[in-house]
Every structure is written in C-alpha cells, then in structure tokens.
Protein backbone atom coordinates (compact mmCIF):
# COMPACT_ATOMS: atom_id res chain seq x y z
CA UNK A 1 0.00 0.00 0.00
CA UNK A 2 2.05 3.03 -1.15
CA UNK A 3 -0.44 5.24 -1.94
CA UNK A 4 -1.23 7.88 0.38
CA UNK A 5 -4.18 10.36 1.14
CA UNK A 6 -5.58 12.69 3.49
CA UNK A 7 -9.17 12.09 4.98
CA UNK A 8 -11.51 14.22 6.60
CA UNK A 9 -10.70 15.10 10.08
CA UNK A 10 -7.02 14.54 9.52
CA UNK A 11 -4.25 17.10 10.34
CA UNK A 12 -2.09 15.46 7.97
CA UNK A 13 -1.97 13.23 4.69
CA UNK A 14 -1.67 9.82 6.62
CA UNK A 15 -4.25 7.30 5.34
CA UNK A 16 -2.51 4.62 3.12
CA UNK A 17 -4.21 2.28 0.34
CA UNK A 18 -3.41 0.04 -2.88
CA UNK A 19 -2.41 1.23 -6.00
CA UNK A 20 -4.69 -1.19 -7.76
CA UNK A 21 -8.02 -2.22 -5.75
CA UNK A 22 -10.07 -0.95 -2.95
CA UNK A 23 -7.96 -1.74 0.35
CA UNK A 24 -10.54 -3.55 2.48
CA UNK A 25 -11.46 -5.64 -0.85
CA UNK A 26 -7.73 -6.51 -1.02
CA UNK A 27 -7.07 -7.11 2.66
CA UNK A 28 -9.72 -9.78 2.24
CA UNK A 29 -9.24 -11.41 -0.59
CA UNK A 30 -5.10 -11.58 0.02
CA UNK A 31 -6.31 -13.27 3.75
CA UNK A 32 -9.31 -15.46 2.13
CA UNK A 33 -6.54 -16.87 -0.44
CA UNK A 34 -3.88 -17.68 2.24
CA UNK A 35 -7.10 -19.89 4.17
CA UNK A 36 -8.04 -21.37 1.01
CA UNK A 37 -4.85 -22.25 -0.19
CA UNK A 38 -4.63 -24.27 3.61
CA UNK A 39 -1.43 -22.49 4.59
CA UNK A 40 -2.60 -22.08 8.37
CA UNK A 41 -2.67 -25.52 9.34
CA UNK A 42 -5.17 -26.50 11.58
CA UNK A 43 -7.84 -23.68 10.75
CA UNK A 44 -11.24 -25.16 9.76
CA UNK A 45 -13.68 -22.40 7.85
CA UNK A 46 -17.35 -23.16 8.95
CA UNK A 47 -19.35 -21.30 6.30
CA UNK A 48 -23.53 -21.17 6.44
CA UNK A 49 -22.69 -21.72 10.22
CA UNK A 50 -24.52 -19.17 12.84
CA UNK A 51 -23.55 -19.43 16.13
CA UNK A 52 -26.21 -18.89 18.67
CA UNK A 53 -24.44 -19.20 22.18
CA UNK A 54 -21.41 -18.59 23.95
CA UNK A 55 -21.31 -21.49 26.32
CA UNK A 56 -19.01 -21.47 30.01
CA UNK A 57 -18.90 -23.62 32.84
CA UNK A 58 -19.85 -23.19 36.29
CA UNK A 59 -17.12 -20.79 37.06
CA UNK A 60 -17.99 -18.76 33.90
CA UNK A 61 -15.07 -19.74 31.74
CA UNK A 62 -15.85 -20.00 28.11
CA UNK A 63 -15.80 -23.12 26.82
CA UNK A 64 -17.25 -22.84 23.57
CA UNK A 65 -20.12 -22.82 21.11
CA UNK A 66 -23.56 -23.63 20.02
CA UNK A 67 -24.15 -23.38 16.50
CA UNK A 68 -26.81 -24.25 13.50
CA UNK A 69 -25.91 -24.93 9.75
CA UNK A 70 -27.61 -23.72 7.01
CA UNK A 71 -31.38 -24.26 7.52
CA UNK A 72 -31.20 -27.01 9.36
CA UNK A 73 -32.75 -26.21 13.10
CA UNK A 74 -30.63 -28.86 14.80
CA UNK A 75 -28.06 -27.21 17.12
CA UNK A 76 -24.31 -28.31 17.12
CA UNK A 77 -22.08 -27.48 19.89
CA UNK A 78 -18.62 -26.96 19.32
CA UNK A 79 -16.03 -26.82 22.68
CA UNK A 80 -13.06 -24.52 22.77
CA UNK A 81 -10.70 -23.31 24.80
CA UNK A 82 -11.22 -19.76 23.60
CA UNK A 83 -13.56 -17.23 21.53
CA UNK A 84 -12.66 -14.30 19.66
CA UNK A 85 -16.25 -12.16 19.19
CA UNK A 86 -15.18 -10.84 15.52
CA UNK A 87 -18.95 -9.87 14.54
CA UNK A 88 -19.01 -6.30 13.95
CA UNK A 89 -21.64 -3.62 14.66
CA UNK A 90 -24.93 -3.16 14.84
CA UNK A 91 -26.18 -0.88 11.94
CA UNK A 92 -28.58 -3.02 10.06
CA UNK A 93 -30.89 -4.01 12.50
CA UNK A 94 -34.01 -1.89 12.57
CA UNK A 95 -36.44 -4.17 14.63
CA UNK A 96 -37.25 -3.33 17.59
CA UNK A 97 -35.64 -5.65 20.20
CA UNK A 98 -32.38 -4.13 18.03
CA UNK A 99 -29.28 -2.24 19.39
CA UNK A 100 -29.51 0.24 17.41
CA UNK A 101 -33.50 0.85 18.76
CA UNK A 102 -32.60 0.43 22.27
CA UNK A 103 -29.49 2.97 22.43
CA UNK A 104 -30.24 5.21 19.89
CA UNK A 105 -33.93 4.88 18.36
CA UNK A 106 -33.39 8.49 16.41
CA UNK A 107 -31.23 6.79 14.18
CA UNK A 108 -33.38 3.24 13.38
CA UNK A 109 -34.88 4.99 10.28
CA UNK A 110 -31.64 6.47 8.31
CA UNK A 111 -29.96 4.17 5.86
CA UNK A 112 -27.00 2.26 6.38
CA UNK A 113 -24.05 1.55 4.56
CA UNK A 114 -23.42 -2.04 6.52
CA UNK A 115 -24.43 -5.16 5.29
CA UNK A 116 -26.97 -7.65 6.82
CA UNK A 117 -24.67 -9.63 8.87
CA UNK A 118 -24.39 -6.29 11.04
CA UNK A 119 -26.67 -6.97 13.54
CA UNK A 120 -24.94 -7.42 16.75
CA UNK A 121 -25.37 -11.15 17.30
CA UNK A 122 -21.99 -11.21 19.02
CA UNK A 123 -22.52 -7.93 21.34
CA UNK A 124 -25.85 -9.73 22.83
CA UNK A 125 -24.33 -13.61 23.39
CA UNK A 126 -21.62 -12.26 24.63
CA UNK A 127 -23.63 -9.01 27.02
CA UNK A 128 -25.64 -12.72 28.17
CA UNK A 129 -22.63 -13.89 29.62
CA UNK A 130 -21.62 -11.31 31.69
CA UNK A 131 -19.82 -8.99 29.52
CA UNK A 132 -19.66 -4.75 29.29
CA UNK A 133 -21.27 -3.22 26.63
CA UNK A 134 -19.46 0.52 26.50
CA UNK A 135 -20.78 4.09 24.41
CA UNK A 136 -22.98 2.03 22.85
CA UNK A 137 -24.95 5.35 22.05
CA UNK A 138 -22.07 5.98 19.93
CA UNK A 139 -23.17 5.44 16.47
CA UNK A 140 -21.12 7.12 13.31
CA UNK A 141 -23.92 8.99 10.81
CA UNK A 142 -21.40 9.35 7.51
CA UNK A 143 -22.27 12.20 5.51
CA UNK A 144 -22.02 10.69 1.56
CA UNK A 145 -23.51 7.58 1.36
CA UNK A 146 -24.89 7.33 -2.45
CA UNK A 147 -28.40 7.61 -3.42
CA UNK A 148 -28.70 4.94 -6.77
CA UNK A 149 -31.30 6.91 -9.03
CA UNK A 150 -32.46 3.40 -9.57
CA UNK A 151 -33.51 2.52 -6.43
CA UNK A 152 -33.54 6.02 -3.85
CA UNK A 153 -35.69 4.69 -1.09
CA UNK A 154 -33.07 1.51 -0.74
CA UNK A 155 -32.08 1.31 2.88
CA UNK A 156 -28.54 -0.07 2.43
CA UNK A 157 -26.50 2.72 0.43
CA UNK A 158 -23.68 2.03 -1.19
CA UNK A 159 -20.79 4.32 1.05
CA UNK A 160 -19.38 7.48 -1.28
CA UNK A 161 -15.69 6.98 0.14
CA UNK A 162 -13.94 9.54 2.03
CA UNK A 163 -11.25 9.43 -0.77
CA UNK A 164 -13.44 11.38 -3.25
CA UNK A 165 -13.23 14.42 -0.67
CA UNK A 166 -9.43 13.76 0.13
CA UNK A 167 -8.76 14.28 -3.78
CA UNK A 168 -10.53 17.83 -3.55
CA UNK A 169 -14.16 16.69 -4.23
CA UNK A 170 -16.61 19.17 -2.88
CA UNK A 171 -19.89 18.74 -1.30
CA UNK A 172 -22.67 21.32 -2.44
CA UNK A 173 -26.64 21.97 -1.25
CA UNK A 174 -29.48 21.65 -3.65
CA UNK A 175 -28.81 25.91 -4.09
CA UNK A 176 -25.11 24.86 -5.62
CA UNK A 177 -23.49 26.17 -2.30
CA UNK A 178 -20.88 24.82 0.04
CA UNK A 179 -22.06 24.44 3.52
CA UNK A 180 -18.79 23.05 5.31
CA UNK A 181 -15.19 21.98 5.05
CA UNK A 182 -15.37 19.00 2.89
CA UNK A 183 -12.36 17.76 5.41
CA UNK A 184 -13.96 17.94 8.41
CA UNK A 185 -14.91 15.20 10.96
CA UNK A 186 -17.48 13.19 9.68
CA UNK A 187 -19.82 14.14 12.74
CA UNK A 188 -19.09 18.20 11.85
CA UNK A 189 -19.95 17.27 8.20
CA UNK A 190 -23.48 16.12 9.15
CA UNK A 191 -23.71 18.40 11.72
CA UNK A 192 -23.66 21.07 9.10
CA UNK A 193 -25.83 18.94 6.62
CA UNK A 194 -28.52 19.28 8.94
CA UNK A 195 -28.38 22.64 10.18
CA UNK A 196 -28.73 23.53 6.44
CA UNK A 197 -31.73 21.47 6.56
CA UNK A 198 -33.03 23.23 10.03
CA UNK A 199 -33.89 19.55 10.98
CA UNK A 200 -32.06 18.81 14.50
CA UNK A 201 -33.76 15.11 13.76
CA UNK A 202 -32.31 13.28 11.12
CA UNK A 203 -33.94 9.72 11.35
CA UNK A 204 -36.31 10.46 8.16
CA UNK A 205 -34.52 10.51 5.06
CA UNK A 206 -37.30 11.99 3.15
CA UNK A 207 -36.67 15.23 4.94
CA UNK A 208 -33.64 15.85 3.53
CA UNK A 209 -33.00 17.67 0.73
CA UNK A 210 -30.28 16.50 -1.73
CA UNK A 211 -26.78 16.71 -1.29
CA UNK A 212 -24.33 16.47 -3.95
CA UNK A 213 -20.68 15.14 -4.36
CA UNK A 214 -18.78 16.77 -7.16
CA UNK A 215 -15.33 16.34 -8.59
CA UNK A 216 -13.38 18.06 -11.54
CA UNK A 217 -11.27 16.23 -14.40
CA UNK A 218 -8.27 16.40 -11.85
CA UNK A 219 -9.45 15.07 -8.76
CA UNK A 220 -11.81 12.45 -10.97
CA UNK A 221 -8.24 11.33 -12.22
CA UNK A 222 -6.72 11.54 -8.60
CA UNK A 223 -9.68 9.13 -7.12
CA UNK A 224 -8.72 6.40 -10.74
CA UNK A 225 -9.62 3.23 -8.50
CA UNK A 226 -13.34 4.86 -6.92
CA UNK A 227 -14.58 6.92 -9.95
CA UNK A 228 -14.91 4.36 -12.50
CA UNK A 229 -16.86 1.69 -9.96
CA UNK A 230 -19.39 4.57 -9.04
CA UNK A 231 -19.38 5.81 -13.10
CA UNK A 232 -20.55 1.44 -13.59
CA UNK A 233 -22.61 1.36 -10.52
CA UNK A 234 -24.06 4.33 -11.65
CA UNK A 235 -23.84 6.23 -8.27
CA UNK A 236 -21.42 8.73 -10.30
CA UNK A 237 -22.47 10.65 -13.42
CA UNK A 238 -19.92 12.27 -16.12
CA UNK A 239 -20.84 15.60 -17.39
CA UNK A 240 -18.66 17.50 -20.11
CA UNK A 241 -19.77 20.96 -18.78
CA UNK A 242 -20.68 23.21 -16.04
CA UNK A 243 -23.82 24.02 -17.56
CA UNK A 244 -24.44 20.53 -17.58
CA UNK A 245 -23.62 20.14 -14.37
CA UNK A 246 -25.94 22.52 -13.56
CA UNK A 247 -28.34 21.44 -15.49
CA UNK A 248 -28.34 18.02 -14.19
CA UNK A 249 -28.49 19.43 -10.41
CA UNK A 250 -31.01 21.61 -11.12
CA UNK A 251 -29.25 24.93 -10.25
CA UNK A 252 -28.42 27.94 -12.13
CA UNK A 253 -25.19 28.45 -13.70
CA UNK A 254 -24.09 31.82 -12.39
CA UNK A 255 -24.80 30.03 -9.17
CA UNK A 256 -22.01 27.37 -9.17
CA UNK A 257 -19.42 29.54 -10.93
CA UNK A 258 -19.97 31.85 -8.10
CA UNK A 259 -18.98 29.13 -6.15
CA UNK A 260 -16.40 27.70 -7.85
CA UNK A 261 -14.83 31.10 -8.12
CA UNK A 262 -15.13 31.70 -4.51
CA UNK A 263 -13.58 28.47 -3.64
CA UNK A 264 -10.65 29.44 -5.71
CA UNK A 265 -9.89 32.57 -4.06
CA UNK A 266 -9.90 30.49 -0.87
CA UNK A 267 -7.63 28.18 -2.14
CA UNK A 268 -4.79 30.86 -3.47
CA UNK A 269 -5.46 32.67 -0.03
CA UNK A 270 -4.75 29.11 1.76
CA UNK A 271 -8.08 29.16 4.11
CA UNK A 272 -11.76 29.64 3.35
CA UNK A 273 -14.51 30.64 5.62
CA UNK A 274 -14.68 27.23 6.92
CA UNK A 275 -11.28 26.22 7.89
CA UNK A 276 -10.55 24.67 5.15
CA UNK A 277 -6.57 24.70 4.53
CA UNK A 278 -6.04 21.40 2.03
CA UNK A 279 -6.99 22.40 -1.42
CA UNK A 280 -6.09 19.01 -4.05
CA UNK A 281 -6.83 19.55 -7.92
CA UNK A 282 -7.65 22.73 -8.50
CA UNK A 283 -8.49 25.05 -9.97
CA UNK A 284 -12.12 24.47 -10.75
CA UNK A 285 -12.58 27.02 -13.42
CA UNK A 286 -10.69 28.83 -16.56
CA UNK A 287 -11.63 25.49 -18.98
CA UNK A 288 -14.39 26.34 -21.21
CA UNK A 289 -15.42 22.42 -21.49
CA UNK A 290 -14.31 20.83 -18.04
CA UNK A 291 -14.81 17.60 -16.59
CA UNK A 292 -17.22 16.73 -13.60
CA UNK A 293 -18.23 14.01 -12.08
CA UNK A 294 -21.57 14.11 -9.65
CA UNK A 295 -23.38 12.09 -7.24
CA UNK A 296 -26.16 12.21 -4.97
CA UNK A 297 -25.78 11.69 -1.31
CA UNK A 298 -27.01 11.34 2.06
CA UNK A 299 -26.06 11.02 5.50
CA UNK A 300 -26.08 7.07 6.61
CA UNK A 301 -25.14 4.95 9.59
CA UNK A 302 -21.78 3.99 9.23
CA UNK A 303 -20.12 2.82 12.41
CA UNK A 304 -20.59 1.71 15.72
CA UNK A 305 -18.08 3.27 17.85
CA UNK A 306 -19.63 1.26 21.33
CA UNK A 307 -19.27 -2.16 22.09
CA UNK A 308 -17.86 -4.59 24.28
CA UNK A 309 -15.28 -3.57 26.76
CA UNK A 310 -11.84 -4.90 26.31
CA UNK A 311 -8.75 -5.10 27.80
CA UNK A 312 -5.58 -3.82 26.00
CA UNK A 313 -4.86 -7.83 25.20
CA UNK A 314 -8.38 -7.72 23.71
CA UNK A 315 -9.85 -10.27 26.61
CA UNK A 316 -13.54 -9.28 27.04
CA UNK A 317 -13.91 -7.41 30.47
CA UNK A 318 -17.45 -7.59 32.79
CA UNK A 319 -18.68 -4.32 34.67
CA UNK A 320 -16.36 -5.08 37.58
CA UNK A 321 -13.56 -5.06 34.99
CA UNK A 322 -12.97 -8.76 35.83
CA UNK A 323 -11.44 -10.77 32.54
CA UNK A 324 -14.19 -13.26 30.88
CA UNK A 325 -11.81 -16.16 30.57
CA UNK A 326 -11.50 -17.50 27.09
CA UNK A 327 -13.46 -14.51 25.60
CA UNK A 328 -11.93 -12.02 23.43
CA UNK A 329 -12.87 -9.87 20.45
CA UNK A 330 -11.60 -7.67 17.74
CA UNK A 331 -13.37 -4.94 15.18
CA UNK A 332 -16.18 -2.73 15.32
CA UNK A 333 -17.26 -5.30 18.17
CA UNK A 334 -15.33 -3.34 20.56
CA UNK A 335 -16.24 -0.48 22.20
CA UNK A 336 -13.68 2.26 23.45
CA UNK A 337 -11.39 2.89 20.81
CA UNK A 338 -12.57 5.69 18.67
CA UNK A 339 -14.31 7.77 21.11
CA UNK A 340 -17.87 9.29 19.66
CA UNK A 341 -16.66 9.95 16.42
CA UNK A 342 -14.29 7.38 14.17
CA UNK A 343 -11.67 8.82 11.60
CA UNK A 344 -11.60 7.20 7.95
CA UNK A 345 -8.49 4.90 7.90
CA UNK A 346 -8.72 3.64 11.72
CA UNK A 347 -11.39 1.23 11.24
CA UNK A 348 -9.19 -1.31 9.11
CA UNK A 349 -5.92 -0.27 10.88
CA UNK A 350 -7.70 -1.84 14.35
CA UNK A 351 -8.88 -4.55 12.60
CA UNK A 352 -5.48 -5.52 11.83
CA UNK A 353 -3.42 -4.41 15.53
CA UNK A 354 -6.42 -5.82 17.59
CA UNK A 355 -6.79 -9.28 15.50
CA UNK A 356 -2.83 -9.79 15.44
CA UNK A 357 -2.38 -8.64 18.79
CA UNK A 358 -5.39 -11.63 19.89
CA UNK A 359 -4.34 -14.02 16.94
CA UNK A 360 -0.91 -13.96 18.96
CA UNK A 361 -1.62 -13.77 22.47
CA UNK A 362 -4.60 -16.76 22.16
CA UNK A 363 -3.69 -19.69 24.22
CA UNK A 364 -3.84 -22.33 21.35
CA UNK A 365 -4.89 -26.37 22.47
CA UNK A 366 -2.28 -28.85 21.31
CA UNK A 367 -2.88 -30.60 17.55
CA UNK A 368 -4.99 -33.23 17.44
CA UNK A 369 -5.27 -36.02 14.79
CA UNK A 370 -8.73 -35.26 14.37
CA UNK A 371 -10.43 -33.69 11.73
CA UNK A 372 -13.34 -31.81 11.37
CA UNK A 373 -15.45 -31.37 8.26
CA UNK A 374 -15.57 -27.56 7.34
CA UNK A 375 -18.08 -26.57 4.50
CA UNK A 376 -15.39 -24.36 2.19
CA UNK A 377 -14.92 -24.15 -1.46
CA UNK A 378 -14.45 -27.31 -3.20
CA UNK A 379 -11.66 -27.99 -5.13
CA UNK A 380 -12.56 -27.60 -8.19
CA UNK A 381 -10.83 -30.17 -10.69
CA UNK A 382 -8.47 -28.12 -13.57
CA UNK A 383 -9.64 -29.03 -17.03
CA UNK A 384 -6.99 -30.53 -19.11
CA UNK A 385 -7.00 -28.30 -22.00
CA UNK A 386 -8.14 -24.81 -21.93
CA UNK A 387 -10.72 -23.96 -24.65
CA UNK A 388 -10.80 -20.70 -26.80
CA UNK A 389 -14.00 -18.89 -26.56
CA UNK A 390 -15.65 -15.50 -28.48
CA UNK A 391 -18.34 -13.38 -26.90
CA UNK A 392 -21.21 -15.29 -28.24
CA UNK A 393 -20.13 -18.34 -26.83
CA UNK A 394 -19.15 -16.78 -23.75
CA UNK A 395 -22.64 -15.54 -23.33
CA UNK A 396 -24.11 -19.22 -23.76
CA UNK A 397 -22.03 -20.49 -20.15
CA UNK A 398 -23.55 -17.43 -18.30
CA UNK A 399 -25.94 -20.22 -16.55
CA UNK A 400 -22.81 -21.90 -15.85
CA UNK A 401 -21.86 -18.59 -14.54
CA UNK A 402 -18.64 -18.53 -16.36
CA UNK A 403 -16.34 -15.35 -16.59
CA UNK A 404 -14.00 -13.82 -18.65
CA UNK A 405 -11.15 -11.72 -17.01
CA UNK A 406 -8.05 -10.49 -18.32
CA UNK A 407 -8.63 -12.62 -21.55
CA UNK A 408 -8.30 -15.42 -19.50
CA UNK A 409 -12.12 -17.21 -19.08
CA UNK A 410 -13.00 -19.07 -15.45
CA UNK A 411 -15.73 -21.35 -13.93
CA UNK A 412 -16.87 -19.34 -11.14
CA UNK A 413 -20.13 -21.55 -10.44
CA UNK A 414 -18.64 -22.83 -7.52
CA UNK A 415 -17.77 -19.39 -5.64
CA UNK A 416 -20.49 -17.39 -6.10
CA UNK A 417 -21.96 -18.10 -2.38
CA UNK A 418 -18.78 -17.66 -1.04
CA UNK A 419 -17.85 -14.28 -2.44
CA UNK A 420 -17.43 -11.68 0.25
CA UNK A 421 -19.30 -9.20 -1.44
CA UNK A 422 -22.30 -11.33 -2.49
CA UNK A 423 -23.51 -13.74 -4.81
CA UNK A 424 -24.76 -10.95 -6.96
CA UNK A 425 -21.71 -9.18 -7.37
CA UNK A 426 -20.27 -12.44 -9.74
CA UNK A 427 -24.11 -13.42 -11.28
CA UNK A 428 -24.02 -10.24 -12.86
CA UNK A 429 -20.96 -10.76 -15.05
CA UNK A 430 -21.94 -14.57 -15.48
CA UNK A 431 -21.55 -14.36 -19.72
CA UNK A 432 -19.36 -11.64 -20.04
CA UNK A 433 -16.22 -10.20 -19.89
CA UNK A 434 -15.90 -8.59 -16.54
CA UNK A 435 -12.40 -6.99 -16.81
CA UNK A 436 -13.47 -3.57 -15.59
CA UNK A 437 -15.97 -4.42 -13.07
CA UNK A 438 -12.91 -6.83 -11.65
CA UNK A 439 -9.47 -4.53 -12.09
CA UNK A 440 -11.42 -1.46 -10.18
CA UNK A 441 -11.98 -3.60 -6.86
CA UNK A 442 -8.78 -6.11 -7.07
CA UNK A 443 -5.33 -6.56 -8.37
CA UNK A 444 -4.17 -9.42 -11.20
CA UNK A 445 -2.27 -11.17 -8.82
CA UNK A 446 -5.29 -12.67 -6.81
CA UNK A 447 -5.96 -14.34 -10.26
CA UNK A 448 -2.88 -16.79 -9.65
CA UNK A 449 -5.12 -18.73 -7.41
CA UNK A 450 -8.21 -19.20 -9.56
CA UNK A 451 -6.16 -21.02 -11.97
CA UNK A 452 -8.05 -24.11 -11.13
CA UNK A 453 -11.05 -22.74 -12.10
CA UNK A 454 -9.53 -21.62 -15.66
CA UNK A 455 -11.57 -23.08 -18.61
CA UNK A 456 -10.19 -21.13 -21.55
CA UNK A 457 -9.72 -17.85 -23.33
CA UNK A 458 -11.04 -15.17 -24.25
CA UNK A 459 -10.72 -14.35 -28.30
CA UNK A 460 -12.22 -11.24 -29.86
C-alpha cells in the first residue's frame, strides 16, 4: 500500500491504500486466499454456520459454542478453549428488540451503509454472559452515502468513500453552495448537513433535501480506483460541462461559478470561511469544457463506535472489569477505541493491531489427529485443455456462470456463495467479460489462485 491520502478530520496526509483495488477488498481477498490455499494448518472455515451461544462452565469460563448450519434447526455445539467475538456492529438491525433501537432509536430509520450480517449477534451472546457493553450510544452517521437513481428509497447505500473528498471533491446543497469543510470530521460534516436542513432530527430521510458530491477532471483522475466503480454502478455521473452540471443538479449556472470562483480565491489565499486549509486539484474554473463528475448523497449509519469492553490484550472485560476467561474480540465489536466519532483509515488499521495482537496472544490447544469437516470451497478439478471462446459463446455459459477476465475465461459456479461481497456481485458478469468491473476492486495477482477454475480464453 504506497499510496497515500488525506481524509476528513485529519491534520495530515496519513491514510494509506493500494495502487490497484479498494484496500478492504484486497485485505480480504489476500487473507481469504492464504485460508483457502490451507497455509494455516489447523484452521477449519465453517461457512452457512450461525452461532447462537457462547457457552461457560460453572465458574464462567468460556468453553465454547452452540451453533446451526444452514437451515437445518438442529443445534451443534462446538467446545473450545477460547472465543474471539469478531462480529461487527450493529447498523442493520431496525427491529425493535435491536441495538440500534434500544441505544439510539433516532437513528433506526436512516440508511445504512453495513451489510446484513451487522446486527450485533456477538454484542448480545456475549452481554448474556456477563460482559460490558461501552458508548454504545455511539453510532457514526457518515455524511455521503450514495443515493442509486435506480432505487432512492433503498435502505442499504452504497458508502461514497472519504477518498473522493481527500482528492478535492466538494460537497454542495441543492442551491449549488458549500455548507462546510469537505475535510472535516465526519460528525461536523453532518452536523452542518442538517443545520442547512433546520432539521435537529435526522432519522427520516425523506426530509432531507439533496446533497451532492462533485469532482473536476483532476481530482476524478486523482480518485482512478473509486470513480470508474461509481461511473458502472451508476452512483457517479460524467458531465462534459458546467452548464451541464448545472443542469443536471437543477441549479443555475451563475450560481455554481460563483462558487467555484469563490472556492478558488480560498484556495490561493490558503483558508476559506470554513477552515478549510487542504486544497487538491484545483483550480475548478478557466476550462471552457471541463470535466465533472456528480453524485447524490445522504447522511447514513456507518459505524458503531460502542461495544464490548476490552482489555488492552483484547480479553472481554465484565462491569467489575474482571477478565471473561476465554473470551476475546476484535473490530467494530469493541467499544472504546474511537471515542464518539471514528476517523476514515482507523477502522481497518484496528482490525489488523487488535486481530494480530489476539491471533498472537490466544492460548492455542495442542494438535490433534482429528479432523473436522468444514463446508469451504471445493476444489474444483483443472480441465486438461483450456478452450478458446468469443463473446457469443461466452454468453451461452452465463448459466454456468462462467467469466472472462483479463482474456483469461474461469468457472466461477462454484464461488459465487462464497464471495465476500455477495452472490450478486459475480451473477451479474456470469456471460461476459468482466475486466473492468474486476481490475477497479482487485489486483491481477489474486488471479494466480483461480487457476483451477480456468476453462479457456477469451478471443475477440
């Protein structure tokens, strides 16, 4: 990771991510390949397995599991010397024996940019053994997450990454105005968001008015990996004018070169009226036929800065701040860390001190000759000779879900449950050459170890 940029709230340029790829996609799929590949001997993957207790003995030591696979509603218990809680927040559950509705109810309504797993399973098994929950009214709104013009009312938004301000994006009301320092903390940036709106409340997302993330040429250019997945997505629209810009946002053109021009001045003066001091990619007029790229956005749940109360060994701690023996946990299912508001960049950086500091410090049981039947990918047995393949007949394979990448084509049938991302992230390229959609996520080398899964290649 060698390239480096500053995020909002940041004093300095300090945040560090992949030249080719979107960091947390890469952190995953580089750790997913090492498990796969069976390098960590010993480690069995469980997938379609939900664990439903954390079980302890008499004296309250954890001791291990109980868990159910797949549908099935028989319940398998698995013992264990220890358990890391590695379950994340609690953003995405909007019922109302939820987290979320029990610390902070104002918030139930707003979108989310976390997935459905986030629903803080692990917080309550592990708060019905004994353990502190901490700030648990702590919950990150984000300012930008993307409203799709295909589907606005959708209450999981896709996040508009903190990157696209960091490269000199700016954020402007439905009047074509700034309202903030695009480099503020994320809680200022919403803060500001709603006093625009004179809403104090902002659990209804039909009350707010639009909000709109725009970059020039430059800063489109600077952001290479994030701009073209949100131009495909279409979260991000390309416009070859400021009149069309305007046009498209509804506001009149003397109105945003006013602003523009204004946020110029500010940048050759080195401050404007809102603090800013970091000015990437400018300027934003003198071309007669620049650039832009816009989105809509909206603030979102984002984060849960509460959780369970750790030590700095990450061993679970109860109210007395006695240790849980053989509990520990990692991620946005610990409480403490960030304080009420999180920074962009910290959330993965913890991820990776807390887990190495537990994945070292974990009292391990001696190796057994006994194995246990995990329910990973199966090995999928490399065809003998590849085949060469045009579009049309690529197209006829898209039941078999079969992908083209890199001119190389693959049989991805077989890990479309397991991608991290979501089946429908894979079924959507089954037929077709998905080069682009792949190359703006992840690098060519995670290829190297789909190579069993190679069926031919690509010929145009």
């Amino acid at each position: 990771m060698n390239q480096v940029g500053q995020l909002g709230g940041h004093t300095y340029a300090r945040t560090y991510r992949t030249t080719g790829g979107l960091v947390g996609a890469e952190m995953i799929a580089t750790l997913s390949r090492i498990i796969e590949k069976g390098e960590w001997k010993g480690l069995v993957v469980l997938k379609k397995t939900r664990v439903t207790q954390i079980l302890t003995n008499e004296n309250g030591k954890v001791i291990g599991v109980e868990c159910q696979t797949g549908n099935s509603t028989q319940k398998v218990t698995y013992e264990a010397q220890s358990v890391v809680i590695a379950t994340g927040g609690y953003a995405n559950d909007h019922s109302e024996s939820s987290l979320l509705h029990q610390y902070v109810p104002g918030l139930v309504h707003l979108p989310t940019t976390n997935g459905r797993w986030s629903t803080g399973d692990g917080h309550k098994m592990a708060i019905a053994i004994g353990a502190d929950a901490i700030e648990m009214s702590n919950v990150q709104v984000h300012p930008t997450g993307f409203i799709d013009p295909e589907k606005p009312d959708h209450t999981m938004k896709t996040l508009c990454a903190e990157i696209l301000r960091g490269v000199g994006g700016l954020l402007l009301n439905k009047e074509g105005k700034r309202f903030c320092n695009e480099l503020g903390t994320r809680d200022y940036v919403v803060q500001k968001m709603l006093e625009y709106t004179n809403n104090t409340n902002p659990s209804h997302q039909q009350q707010l008015p639009p909000f709109w993330i725009v970059l020039n040429q430059k800063a489109g250019e600077a952001a290479e990996t994030h701009v073209p997945l949100y131009l495909r997505k279409g979260l991000l629209q390309k416009v070859p004018s400021l009149e069309a810009l305007g046009n498209l946002m509804s506001v009149d053109l003397p109105a945003l070169q006013e602003t523009l021009k204004e946020y110029d001045l500010a940048a050759g003066l080195g401050v404007d009226a809102f603090g800013k001091k970091n000015f990437e990619n400018g300027p934003w007029v003198g071309k007669e036929e620049e650039v832009f790229y816009v989105g809509r956005v909206t603030p979102v749940v984002h984060y849960c800065m509460g959780g369970l109360r750790i030590d700095n060994q990450g061993r679970v701690l109860r109210e007395s701040g006695e240790k849980i023996s053989g509990l520990y946990s990692v991620g946005e299912a610990v409480g403490g860390l960030h304080g009420k508001a999180r920074l962009g960049g910290n959330a993965l950086s913890e991820c990776v001190v807390f887990g190495r500091i537990v994945g070292e410090g974990i009292p391990l049981l001696p190796k057994e000759e006994k194995k246990v039947e995990g329910m990973g990918k199966k090995k999928v047995e490399k065809r003998k000779e590849l085949v060469d393949l045009g579009l049309k007949e690529l197209e006829e394979h898209a039941k078999d879900v079969w992908v083209a990448i890199n001119g190389k084509v693959y049989d991805l049938g077989g890990f479309v449950e397991d991608h991290p991302a979501g089946p429908e992230a894979i079924l959507k390229l089954a037929g077709k050459d998905g080069s682009k959609d792949f190359l703006q996520v992840h690098g060519l080398e995670i290829l190297k170890d789909f190579d069993e899964l190679l069926v031919g290649n690509l010929k145009i």
